[in-house]
C-alpha atoms as a PDB file:
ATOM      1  CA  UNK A   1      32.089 -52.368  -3.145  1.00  0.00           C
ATOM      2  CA  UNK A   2      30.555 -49.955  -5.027  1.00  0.00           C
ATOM      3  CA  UNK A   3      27.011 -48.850  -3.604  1.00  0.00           C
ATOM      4  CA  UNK A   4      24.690 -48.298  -6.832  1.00  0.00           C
ATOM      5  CA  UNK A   5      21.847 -46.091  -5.816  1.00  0.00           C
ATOM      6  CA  UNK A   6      19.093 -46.582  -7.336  1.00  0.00           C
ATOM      7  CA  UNK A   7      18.097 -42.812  -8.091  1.00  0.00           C
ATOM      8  CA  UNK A   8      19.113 -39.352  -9.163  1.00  0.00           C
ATOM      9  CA  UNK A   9      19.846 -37.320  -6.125  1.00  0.00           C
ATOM     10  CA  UNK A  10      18.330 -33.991  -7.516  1.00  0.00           C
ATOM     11  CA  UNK A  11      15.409 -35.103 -10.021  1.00  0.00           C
ATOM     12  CA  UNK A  12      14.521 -38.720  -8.526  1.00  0.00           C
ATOM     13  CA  UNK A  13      14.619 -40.783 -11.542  1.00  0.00           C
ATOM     14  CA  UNK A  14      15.410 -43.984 -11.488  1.00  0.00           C
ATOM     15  CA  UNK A  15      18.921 -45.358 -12.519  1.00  0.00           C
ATOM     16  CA  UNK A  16      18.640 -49.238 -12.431  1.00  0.00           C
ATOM     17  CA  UNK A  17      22.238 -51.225 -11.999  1.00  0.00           C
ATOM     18  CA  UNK A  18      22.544 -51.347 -16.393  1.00  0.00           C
ATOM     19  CA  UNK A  19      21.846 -47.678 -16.726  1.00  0.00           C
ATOM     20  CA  UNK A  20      24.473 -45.784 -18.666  1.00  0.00           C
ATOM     21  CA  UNK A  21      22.732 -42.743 -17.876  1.00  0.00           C
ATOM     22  CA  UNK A  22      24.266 -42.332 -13.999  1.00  0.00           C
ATOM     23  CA  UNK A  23      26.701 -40.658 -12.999  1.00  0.00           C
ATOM     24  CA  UNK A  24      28.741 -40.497  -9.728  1.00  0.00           C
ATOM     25  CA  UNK A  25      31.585 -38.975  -7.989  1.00  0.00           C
ATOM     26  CA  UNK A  26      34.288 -40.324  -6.084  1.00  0.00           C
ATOM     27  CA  UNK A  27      31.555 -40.129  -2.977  1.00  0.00           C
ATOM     28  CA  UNK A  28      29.569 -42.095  -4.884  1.00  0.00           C
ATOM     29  CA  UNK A  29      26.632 -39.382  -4.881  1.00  0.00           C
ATOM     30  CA  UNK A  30      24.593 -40.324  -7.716  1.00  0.00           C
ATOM     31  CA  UNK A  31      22.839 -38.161 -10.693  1.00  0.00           C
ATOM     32  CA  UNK A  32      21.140 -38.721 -14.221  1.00  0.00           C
ATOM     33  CA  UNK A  33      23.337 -37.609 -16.612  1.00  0.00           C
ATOM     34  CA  UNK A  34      20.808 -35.051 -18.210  1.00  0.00           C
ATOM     35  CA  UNK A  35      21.150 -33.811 -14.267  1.00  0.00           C
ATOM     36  CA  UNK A  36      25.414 -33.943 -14.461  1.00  0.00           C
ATOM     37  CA  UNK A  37      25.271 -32.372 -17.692  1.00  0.00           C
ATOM     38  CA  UNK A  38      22.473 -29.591 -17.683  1.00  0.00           C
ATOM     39  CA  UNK A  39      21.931 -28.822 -13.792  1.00  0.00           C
ATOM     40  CA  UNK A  40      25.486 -29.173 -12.787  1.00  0.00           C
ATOM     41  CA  UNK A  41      27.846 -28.827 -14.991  1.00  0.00           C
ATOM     42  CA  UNK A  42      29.553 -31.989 -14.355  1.00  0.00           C
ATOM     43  CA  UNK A  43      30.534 -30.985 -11.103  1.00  0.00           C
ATOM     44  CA  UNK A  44      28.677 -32.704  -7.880  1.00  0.00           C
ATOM     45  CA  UNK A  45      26.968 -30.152  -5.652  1.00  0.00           C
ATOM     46  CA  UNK A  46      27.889 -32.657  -2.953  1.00  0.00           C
ATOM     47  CA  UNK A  47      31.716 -32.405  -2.713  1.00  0.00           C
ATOM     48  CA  UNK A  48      32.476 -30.453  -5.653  1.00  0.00           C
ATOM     49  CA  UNK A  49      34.191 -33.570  -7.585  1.00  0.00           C
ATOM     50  CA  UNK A  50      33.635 -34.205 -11.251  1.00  0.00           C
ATOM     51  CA  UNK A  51      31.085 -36.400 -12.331  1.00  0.00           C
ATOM     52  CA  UNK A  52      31.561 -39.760 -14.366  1.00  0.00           C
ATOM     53  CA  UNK A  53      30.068 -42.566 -15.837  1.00  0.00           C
ATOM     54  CA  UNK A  54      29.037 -45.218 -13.609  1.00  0.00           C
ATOM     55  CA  UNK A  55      30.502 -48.473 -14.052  1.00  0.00           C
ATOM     56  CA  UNK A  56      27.750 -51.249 -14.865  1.00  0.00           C
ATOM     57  CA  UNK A  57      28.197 -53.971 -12.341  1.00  0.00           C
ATOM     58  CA  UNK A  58      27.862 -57.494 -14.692  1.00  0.00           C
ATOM     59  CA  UNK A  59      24.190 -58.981 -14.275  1.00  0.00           C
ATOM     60  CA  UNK A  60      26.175 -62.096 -12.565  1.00  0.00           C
ATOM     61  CA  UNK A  61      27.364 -60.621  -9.935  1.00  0.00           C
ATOM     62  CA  UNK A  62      24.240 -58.339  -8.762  1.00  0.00           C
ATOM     63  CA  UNK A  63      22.642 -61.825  -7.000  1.00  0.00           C
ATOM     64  CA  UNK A  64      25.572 -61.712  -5.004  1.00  0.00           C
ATOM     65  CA  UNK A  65      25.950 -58.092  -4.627  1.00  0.00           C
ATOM     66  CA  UNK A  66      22.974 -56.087  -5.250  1.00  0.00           C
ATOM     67  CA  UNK A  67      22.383 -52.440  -5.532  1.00  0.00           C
ATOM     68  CA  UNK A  68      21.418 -50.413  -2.549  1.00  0.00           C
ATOM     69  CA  UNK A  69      18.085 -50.010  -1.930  1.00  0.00           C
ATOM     70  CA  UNK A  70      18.282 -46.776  -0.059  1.00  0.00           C
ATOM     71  CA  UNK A  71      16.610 -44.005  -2.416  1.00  0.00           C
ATOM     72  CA  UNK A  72      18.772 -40.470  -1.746  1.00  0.00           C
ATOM     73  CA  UNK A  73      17.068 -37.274  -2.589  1.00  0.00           C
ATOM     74  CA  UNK A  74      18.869 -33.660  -1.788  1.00  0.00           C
ATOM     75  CA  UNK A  75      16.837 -31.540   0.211  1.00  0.00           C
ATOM     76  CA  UNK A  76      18.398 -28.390  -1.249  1.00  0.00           C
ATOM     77  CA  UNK A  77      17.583 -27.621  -5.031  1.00  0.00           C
ATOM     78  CA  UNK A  78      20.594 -28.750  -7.054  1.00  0.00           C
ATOM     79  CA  UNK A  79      22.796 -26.436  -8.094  1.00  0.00           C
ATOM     80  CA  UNK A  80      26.724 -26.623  -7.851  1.00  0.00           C
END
């Protein structure tokens, strides 16, 4: 199942389950996409993987299977 983190990794903001704004990579690391786009060039600073929209999980299923609640924040400034 897909873990949707509730935050951008390198600014903080918060990226609620409907946002079209995250991004992820195949690692799941998560970003904002002004973050993907203008900080990192689409690439994660994580693993190096591209960066793509995240897939909005359909409101009936987050009762079931909600996002994670775990905020992630990198330590290091972001930079690829």
């Amino acid at each position: 199942m897909l873990a949707l983190r509730p935050n951008c990794e390198c600014c903080d903001r918060d990226l609620p389950p409907q946002s079209p704004d995250a991004r992820i990579c195949t690692f799941e690391c998560t970003f904002c996409a002004a973050c993907a786009e203008q900080v990192l060039g689409g690439t994660c600073p994580n693993c190096g993987g591209n960066l793509v929209p995240r897939p909005i999980r359909p409101t009936a299923l987050l009762a079931r299977h909600p996002p994670q609640a775990t905020r992630v924040h990198r330590d290091k400034p972001c930079a690829p």
